[in-house]
PDB file of N, CA and C in Angstrom:
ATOM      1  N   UNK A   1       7.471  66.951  30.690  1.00  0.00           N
ATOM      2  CA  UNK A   1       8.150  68.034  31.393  1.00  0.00           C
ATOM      3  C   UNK A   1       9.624  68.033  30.992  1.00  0.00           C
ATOM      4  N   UNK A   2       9.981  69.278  30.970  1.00  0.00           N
ATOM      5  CA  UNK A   2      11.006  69.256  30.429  1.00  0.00           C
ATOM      6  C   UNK A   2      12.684  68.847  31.729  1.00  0.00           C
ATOM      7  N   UNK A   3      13.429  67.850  31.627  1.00  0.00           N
ATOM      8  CA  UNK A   3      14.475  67.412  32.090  1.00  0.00           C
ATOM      9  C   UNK A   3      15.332  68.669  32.532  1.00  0.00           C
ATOM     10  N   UNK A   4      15.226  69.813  32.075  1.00  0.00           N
ATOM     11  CA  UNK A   4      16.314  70.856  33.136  1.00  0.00           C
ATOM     12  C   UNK A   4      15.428  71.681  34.105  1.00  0.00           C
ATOM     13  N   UNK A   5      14.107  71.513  33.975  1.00  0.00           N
ATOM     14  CA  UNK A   5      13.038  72.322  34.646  1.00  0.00           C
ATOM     15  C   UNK A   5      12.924  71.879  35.853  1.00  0.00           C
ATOM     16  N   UNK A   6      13.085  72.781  37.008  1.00  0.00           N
ATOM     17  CA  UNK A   6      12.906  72.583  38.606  1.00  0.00           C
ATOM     18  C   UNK A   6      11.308  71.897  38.435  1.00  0.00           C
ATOM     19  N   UNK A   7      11.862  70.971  39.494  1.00  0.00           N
ATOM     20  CA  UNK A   7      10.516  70.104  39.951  1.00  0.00           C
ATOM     21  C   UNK A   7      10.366  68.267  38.478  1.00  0.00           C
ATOM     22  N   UNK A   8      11.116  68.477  37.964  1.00  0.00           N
ATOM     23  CA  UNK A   8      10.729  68.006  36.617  1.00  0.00           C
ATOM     24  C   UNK A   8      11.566  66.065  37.906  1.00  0.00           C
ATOM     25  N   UNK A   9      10.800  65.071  37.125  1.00  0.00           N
ATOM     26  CA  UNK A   9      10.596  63.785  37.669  1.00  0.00           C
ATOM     27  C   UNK A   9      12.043  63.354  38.096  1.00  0.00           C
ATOM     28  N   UNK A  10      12.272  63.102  39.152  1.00  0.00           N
ATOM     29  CA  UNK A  10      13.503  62.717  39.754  1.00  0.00           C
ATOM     30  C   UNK A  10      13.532  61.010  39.427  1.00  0.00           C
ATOM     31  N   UNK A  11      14.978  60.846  39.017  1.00  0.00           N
ATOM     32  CA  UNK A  11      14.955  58.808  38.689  1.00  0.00           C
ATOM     33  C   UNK A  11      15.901  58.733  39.532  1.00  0.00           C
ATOM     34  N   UNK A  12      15.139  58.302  40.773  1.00  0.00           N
ATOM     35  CA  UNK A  12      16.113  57.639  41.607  1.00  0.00           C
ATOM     36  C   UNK A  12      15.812  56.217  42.359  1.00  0.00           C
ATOM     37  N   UNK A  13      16.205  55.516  43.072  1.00  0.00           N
ATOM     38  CA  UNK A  13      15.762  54.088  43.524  1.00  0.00           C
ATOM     39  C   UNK A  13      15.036  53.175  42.349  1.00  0.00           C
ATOM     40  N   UNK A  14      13.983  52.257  42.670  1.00  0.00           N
ATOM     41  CA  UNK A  14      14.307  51.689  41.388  1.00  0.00           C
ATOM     42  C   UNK A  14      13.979  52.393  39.963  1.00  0.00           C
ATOM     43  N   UNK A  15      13.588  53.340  40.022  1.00  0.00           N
ATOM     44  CA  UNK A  15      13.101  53.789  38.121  1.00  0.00           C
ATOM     45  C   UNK A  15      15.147  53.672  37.736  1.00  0.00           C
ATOM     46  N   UNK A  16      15.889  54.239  38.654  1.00  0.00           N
ATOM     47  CA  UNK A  16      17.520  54.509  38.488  1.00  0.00           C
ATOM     48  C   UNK A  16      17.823  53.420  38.051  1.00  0.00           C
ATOM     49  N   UNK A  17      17.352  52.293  39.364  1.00  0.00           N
ATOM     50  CA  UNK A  17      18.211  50.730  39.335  1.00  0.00           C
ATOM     51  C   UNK A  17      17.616  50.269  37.814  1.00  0.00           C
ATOM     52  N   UNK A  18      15.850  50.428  37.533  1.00  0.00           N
ATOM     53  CA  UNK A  18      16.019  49.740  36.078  1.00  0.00           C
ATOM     54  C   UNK A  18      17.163  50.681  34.939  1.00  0.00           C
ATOM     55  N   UNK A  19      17.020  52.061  35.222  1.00  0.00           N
ATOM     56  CA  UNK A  19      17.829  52.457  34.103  1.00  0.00           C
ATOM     57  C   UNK A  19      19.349  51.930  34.027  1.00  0.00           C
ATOM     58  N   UNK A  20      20.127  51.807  35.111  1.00  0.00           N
ATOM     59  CA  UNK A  20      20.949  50.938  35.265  1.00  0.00           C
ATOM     60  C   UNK A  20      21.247  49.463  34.810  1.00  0.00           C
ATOM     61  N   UNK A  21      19.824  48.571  35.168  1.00  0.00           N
ATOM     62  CA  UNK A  21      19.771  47.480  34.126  1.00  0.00           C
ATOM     63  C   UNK A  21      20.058  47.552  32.646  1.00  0.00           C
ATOM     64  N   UNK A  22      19.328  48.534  32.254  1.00  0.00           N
ATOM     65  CA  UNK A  22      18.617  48.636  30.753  1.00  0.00           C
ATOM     66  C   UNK A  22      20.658  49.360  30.129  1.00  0.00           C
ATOM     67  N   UNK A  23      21.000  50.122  31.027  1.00  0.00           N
ATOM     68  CA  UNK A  23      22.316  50.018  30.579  1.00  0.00           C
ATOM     69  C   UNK A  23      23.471  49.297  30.413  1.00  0.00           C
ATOM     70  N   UNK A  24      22.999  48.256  31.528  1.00  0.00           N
ATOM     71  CA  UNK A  24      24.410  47.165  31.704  1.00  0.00           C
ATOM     72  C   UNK A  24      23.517  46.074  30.339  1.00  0.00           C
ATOM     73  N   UNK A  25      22.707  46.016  29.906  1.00  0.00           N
ATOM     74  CA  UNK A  25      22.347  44.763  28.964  1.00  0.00           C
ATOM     75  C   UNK A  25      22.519  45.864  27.683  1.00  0.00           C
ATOM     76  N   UNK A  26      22.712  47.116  27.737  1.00  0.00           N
ATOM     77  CA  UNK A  26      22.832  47.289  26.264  1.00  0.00           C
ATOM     78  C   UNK A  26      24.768  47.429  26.186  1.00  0.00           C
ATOM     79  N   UNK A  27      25.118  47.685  27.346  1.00  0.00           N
ATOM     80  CA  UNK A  27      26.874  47.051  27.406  1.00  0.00           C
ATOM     81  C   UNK A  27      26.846  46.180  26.785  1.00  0.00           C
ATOM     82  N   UNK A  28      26.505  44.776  27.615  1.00  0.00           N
ATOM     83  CA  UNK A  28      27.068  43.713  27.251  1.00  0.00           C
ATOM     84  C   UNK A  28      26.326  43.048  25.692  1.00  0.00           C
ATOM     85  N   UNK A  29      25.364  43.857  25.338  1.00  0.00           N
ATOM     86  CA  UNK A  29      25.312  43.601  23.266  1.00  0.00           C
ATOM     87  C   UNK A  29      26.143  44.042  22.815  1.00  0.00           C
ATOM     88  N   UNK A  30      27.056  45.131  23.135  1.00  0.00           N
ATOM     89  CA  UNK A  30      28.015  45.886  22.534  1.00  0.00           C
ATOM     90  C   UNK A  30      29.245  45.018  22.362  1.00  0.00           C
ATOM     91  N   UNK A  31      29.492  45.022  23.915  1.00  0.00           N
ATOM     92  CA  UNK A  31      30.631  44.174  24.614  1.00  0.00           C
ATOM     93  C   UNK A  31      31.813  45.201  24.712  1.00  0.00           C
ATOM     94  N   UNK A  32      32.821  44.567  24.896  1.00  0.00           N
ATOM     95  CA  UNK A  32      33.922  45.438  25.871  1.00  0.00           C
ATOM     96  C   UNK A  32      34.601  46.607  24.430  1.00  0.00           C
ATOM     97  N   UNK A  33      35.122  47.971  24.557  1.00  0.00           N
ATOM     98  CA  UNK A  33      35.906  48.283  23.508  1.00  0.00           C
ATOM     99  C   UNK A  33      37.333  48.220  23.639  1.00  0.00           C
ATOM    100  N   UNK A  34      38.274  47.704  22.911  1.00  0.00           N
ATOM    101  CA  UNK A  34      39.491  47.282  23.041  1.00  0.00           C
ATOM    102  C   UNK A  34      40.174  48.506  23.737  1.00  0.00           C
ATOM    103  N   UNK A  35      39.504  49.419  23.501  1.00  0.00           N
ATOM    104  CA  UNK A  35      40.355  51.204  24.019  1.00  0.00           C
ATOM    105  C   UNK A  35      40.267  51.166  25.632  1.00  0.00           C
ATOM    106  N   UNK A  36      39.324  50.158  25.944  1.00  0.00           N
ATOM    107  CA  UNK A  36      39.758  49.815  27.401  1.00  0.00           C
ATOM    108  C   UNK A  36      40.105  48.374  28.577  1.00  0.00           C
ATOM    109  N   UNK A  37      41.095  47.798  27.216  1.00  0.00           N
ATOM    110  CA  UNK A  37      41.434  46.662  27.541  1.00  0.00           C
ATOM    111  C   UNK A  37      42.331  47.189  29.272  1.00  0.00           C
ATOM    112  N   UNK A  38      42.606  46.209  29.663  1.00  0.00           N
ATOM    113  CA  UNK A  38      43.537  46.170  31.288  1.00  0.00           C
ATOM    114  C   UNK A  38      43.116  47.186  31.933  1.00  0.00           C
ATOM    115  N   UNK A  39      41.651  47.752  31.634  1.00  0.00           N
ATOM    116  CA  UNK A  39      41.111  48.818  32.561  1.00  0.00           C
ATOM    117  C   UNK A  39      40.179  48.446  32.749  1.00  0.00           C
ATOM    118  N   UNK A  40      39.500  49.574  33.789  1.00  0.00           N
ATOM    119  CA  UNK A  40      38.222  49.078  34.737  1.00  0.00           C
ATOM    120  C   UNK A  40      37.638  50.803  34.250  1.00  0.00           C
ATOM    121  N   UNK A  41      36.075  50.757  34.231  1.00  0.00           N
ATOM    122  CA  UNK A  41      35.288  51.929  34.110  1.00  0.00           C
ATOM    123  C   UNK A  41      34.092  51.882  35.476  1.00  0.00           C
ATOM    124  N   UNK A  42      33.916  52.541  36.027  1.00  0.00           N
ATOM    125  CA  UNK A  42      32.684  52.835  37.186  1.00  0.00           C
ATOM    126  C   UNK A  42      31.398  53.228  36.830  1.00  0.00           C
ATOM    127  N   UNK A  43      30.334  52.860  36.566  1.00  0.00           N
ATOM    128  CA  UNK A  43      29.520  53.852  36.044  1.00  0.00           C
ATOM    129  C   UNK A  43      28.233  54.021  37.200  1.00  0.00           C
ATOM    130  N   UNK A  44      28.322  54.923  38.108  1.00  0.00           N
ATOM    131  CA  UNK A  44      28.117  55.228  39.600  1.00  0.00           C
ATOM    132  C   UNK A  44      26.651  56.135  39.316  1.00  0.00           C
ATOM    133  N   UNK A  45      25.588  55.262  39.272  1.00  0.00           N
ATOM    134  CA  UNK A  45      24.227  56.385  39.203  1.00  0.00           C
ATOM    135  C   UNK A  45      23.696  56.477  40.366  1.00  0.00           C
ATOM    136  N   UNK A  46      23.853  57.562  40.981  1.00  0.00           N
ATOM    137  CA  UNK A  46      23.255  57.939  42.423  1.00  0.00           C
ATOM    138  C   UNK A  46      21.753  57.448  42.597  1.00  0.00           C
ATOM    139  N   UNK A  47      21.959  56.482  44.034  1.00  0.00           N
ATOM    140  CA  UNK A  47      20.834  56.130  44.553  1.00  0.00           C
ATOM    141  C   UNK A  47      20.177  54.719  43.902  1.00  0.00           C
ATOM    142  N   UNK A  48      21.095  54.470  43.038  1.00  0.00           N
ATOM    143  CA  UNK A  48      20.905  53.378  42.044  1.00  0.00           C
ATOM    144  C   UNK A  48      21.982  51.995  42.192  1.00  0.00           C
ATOM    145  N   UNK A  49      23.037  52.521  42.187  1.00  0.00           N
ATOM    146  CA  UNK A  49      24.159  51.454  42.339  1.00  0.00           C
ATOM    147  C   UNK A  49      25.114  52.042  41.161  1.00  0.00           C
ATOM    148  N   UNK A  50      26.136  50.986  40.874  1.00  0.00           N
ATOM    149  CA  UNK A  50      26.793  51.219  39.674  1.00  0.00           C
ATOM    150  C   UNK A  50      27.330  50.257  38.721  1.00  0.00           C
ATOM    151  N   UNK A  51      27.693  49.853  37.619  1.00  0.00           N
ATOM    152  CA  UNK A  51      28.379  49.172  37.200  1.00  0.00           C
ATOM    153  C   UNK A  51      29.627  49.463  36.678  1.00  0.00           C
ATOM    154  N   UNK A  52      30.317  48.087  36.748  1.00  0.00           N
ATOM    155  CA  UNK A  52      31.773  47.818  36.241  1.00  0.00           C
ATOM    156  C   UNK A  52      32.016  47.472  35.562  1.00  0.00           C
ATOM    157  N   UNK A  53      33.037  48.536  34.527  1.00  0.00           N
ATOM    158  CA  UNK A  53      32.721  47.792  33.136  1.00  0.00           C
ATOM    159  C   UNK A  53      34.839  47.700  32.789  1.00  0.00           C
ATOM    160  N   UNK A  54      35.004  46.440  32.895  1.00  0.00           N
ATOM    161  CA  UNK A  54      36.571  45.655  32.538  1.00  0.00           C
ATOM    162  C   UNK A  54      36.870  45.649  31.434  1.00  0.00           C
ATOM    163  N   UNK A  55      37.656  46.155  30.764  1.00  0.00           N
ATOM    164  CA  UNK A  55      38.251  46.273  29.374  1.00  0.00           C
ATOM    165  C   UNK A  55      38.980  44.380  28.752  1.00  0.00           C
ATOM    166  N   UNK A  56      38.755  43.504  29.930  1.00  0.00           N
ATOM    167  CA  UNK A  56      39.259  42.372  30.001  1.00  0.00           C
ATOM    168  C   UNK A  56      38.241  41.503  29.198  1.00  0.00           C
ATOM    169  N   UNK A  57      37.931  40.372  30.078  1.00  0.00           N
ATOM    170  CA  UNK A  57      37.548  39.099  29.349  1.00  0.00           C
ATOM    171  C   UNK A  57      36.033  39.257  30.395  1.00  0.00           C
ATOM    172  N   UNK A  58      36.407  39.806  31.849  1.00  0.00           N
ATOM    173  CA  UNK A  58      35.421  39.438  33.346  1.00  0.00           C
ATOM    174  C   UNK A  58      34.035  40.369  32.337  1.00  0.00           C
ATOM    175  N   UNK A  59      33.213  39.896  32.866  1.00  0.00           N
ATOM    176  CA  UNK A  59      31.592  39.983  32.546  1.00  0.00           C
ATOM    177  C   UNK A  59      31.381  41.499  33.288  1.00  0.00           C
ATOM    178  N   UNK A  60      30.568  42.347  33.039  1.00  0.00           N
ATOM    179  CA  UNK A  60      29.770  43.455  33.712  1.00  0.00           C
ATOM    180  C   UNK A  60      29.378  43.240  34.679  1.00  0.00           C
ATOM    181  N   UNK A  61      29.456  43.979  35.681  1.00  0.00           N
ATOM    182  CA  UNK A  61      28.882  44.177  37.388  1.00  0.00           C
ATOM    183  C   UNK A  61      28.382  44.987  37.518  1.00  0.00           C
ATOM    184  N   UNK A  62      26.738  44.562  38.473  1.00  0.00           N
ATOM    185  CA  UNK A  62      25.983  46.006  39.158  1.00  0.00           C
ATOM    186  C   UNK A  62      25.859  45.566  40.699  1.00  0.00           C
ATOM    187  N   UNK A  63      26.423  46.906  41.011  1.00  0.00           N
ATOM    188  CA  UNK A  63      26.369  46.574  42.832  1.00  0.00           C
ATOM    189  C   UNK A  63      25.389  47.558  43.154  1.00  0.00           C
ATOM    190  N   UNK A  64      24.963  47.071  44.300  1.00  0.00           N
ATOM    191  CA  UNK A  64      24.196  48.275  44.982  1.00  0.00           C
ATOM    192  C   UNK A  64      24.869  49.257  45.186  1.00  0.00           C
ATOM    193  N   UNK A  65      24.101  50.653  45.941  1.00  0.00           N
ATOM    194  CA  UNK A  65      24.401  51.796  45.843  1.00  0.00           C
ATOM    195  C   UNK A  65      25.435  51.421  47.294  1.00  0.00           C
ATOM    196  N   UNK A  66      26.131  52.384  47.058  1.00  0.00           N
ATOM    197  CA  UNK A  66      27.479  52.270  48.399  1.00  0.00           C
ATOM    198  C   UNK A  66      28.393  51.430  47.675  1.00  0.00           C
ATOM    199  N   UNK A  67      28.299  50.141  47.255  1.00  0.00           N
ATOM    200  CA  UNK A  67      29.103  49.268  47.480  1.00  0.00           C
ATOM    201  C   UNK A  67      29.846  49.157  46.257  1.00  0.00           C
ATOM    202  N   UNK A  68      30.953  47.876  45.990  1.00  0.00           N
ATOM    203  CA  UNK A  68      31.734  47.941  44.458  1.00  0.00           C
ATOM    204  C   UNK A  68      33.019  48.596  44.538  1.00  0.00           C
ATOM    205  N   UNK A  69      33.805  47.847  43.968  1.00  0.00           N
ATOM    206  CA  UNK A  69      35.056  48.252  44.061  1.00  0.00           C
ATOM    207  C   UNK A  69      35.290  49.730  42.735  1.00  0.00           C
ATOM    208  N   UNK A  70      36.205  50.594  42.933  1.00  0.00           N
ATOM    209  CA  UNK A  70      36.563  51.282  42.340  1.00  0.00           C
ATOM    210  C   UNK A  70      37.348  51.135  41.295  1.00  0.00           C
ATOM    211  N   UNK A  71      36.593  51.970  39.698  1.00  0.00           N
ATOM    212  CA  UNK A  71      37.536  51.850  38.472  1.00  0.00           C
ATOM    213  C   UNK A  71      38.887  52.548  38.579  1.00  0.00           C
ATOM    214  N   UNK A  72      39.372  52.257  37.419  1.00  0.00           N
ATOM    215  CA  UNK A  72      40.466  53.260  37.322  1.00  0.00           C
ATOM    216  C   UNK A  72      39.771  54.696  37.098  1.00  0.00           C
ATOM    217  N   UNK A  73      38.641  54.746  36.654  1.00  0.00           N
ATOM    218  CA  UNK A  73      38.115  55.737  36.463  1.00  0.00           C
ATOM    219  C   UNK A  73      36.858  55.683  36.878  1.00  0.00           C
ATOM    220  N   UNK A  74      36.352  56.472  37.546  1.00  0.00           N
ATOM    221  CA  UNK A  74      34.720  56.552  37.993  1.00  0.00           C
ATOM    222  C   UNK A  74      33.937  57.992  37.377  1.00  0.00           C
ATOM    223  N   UNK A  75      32.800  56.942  36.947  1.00  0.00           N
ATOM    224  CA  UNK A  75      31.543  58.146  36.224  1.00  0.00           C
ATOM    225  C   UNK A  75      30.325  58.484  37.188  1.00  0.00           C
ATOM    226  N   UNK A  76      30.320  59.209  37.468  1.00  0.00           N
ATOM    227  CA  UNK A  76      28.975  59.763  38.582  1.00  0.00           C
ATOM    228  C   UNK A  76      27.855  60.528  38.277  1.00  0.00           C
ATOM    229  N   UNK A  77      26.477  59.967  37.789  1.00  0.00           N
ATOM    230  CA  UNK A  77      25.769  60.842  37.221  1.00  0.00           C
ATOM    231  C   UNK A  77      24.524  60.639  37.844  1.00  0.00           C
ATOM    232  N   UNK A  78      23.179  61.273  37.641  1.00  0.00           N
ATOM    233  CA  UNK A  78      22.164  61.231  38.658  1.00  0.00           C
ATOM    234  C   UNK A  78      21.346  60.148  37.682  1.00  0.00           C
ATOM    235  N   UNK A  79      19.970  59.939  37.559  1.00  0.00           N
ATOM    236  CA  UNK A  79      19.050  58.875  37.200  1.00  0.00           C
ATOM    237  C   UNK A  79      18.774  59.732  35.925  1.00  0.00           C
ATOM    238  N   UNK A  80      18.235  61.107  36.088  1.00  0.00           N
ATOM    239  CA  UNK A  80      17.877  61.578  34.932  1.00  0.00           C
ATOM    240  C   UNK A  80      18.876  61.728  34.082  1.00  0.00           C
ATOM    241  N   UNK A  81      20.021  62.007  34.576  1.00  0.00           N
ATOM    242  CA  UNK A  81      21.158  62.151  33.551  1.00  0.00           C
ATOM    243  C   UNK A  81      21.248  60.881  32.222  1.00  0.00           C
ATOM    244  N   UNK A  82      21.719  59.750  32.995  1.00  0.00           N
ATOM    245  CA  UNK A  82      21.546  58.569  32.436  1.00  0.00           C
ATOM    246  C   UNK A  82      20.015  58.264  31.790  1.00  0.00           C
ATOM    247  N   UNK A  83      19.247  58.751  31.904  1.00  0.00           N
ATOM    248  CA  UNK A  83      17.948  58.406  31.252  1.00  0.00           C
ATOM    249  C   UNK A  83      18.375  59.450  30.343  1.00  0.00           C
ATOM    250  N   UNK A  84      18.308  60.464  30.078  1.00  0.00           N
ATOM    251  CA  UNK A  84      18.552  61.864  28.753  1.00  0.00           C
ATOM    252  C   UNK A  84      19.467  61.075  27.849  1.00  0.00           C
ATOM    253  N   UNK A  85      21.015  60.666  28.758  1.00  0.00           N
ATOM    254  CA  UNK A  85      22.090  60.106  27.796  1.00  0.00           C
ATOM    255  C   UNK A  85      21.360  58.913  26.878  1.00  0.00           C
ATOM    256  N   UNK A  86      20.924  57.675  27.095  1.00  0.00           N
ATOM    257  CA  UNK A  86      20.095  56.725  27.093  1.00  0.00           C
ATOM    258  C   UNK A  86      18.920  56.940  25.871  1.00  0.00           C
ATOM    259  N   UNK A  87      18.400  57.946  25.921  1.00  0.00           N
ATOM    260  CA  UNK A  87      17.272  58.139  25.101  1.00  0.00           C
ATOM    261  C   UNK A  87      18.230  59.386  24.001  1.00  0.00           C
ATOM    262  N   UNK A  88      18.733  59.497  24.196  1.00  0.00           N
ATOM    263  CA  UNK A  88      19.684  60.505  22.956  1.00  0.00           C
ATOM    264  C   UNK A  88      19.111  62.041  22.910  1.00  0.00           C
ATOM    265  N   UNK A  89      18.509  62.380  24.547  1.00  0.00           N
ATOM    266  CA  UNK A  89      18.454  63.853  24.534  1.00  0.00           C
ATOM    267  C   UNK A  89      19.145  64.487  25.106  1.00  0.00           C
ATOM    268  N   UNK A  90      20.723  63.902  25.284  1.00  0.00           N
ATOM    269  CA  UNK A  90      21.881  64.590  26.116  1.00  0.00           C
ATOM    270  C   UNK A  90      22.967  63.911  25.261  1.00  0.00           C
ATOM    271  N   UNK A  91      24.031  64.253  25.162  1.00  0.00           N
ATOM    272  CA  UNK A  91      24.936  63.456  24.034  1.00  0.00           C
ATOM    273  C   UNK A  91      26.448  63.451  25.758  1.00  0.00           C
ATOM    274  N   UNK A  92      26.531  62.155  26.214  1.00  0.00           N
ATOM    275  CA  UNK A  92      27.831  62.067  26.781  1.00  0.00           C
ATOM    276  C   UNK A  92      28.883  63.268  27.109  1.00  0.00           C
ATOM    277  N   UNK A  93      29.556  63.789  26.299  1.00  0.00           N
ATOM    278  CA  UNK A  93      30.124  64.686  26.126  1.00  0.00           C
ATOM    279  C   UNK A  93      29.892  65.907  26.329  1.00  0.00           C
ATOM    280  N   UNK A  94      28.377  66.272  26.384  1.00  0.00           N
ATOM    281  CA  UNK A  94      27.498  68.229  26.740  1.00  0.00           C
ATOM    282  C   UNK A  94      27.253  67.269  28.190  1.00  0.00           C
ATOM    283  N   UNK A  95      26.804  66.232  28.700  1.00  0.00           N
ATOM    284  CA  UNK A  95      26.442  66.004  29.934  1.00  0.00           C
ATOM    285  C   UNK A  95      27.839  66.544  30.588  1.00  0.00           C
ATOM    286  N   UNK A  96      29.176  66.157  30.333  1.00  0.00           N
ATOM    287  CA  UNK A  96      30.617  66.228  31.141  1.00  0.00           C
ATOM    288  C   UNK A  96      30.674  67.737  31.725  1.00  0.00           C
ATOM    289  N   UNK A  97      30.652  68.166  30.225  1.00  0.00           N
ATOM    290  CA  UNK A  97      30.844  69.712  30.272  1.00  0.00           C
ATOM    291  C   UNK A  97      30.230  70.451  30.798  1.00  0.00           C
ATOM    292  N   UNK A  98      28.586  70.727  31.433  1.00  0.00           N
ATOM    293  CA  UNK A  98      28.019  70.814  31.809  1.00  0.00           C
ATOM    294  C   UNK A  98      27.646  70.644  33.574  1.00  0.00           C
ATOM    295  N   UNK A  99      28.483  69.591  33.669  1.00  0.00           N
ATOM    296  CA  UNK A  99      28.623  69.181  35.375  1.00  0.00           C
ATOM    297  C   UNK A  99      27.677  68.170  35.568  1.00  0.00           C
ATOM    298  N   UNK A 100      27.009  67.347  34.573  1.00  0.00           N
ATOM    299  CA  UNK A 100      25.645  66.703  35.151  1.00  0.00           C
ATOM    300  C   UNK A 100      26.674  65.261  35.477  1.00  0.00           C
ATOM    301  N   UNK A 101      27.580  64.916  34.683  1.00  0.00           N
ATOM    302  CA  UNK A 101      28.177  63.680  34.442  1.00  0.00           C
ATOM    303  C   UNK A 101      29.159  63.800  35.179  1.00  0.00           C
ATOM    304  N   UNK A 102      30.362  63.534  36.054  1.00  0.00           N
ATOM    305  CA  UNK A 102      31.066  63.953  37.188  1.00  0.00           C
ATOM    306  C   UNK A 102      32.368  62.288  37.160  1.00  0.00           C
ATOM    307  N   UNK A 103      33.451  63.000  36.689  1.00  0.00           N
ATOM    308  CA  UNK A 103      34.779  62.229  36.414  1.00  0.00           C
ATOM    309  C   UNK A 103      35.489  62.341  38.117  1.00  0.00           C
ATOM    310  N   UNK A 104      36.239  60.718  38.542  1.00  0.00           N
ATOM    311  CA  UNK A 104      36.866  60.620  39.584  1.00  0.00           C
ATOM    312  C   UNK A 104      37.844  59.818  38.812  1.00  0.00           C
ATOM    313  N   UNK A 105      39.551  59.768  38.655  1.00  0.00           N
ATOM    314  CA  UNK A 105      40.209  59.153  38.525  1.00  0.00           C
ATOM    315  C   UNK A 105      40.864  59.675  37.137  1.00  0.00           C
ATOM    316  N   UNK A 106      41.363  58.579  36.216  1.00  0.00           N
ATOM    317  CA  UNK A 106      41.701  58.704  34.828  1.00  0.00           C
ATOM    318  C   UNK A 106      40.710  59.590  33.761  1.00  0.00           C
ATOM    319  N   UNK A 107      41.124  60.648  33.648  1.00  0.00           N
ATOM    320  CA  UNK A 107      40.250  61.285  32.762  1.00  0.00           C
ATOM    321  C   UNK A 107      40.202  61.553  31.142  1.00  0.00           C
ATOM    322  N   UNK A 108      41.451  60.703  30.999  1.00  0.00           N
ATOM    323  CA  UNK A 108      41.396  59.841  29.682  1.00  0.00           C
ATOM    324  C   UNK A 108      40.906  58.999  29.263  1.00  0.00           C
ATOM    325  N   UNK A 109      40.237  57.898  29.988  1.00  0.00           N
ATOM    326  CA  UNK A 109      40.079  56.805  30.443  1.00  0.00           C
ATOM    327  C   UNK A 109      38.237  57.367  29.918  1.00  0.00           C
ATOM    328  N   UNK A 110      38.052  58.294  30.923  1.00  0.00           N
ATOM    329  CA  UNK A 110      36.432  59.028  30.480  1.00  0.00           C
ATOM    330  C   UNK A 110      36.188  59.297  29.071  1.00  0.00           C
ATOM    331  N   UNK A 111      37.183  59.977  28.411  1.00  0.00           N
ATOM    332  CA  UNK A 111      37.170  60.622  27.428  1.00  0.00           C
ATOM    333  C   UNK A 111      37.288  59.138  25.951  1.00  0.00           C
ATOM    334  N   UNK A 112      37.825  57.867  26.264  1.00  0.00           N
ATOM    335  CA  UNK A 112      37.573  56.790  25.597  1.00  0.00           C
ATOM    336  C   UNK A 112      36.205  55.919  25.714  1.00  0.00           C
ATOM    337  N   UNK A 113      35.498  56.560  26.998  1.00  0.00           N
ATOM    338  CA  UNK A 113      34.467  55.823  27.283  1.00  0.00           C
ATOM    339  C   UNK A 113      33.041  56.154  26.580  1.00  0.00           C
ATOM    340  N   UNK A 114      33.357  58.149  25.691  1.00  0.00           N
ATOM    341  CA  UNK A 114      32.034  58.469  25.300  1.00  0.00           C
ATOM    342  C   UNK A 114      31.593  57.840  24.073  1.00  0.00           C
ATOM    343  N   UNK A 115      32.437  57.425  23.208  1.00  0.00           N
ATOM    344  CA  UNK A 115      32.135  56.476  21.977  1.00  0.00           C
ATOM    345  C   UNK A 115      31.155  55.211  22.607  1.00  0.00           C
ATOM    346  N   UNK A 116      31.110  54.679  23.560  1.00  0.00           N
ATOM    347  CA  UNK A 116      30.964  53.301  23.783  1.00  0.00           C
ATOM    348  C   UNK A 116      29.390  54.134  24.394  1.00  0.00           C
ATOM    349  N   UNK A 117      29.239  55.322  25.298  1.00  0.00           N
ATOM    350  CA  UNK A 117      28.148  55.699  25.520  1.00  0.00           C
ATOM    351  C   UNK A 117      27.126  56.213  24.871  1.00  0.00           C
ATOM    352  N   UNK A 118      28.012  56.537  23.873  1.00  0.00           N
ATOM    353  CA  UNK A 118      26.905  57.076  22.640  1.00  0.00           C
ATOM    354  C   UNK A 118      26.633  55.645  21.625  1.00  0.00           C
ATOM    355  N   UNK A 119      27.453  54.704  21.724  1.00  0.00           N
ATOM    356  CA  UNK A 119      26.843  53.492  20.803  1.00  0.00           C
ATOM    357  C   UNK A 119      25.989  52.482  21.537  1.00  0.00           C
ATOM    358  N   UNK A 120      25.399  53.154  22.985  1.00  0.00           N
ATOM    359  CA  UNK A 120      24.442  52.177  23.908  1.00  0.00           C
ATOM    360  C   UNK A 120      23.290  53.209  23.880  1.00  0.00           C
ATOM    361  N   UNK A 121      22.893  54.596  23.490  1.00  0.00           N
ATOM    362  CA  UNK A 121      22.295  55.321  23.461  1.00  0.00           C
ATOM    363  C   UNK A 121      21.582  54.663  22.539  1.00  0.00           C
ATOM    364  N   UNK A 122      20.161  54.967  22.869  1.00  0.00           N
ATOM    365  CA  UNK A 122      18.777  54.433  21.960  1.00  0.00           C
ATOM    366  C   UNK A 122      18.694  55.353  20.501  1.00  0.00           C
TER     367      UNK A 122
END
């Protein structure tokens, strides 16, 4: 089914929380990009939790949903979003523009982060 089609499979609770996993372990193969050293990134998947991703030395964090301290910049996207980005049938950048992907804070900060999302994309 097609991902913009009403009714089409909602990823939320755990199908979200694994997609969330499956993102914080393809982070940390990558590892941090220097473009966000002394910063903090949010990556907030509704109903899922989010992770924290430190431009520093500190390791990746996934908190449950609600909880976790705030990046300098926060990314807010739904389960399917992150599954499309993930599987390379949404490219970072058409998700923003579009409204599916949803910026709180430094929006420069976003705009250094789509390289690193498109090099965790399958």
């Amino acid at each position: 089914m097609d991902r913009d089609t009403p009714g089409a499979d909602d990823i939320s609770g755990p199908a979200g929380e694994r997609l969330l996993r499956e993102l914080t372990a393809r982070l940390r193969q990558t590892g941090a990009l220097p473009s966000l050293a002394g910063q903090s990134v949010r990556i907030v998947v509704e109903d899922a939790g989010s992770v924290l991703i430190e431009g520093g030395s500190a390791p990746l964090s996934i908190t449950p949903p609600g909880e976790g301290t705030e990046g300098d910049c926060d990314v807010h996207l739904d389960g399917q979003t992150l599954d499309a980005i993930l599987s390379r049938d949404l490219a970072p950048d058409r998700a923003f523009m579009t409204g599916r992907l949803k910026v709180k804070g430094d929006l420069d900060l976003a705009r250094r982060l789509i390289p690193l999302l498109k090099r965790v994309a399958g």
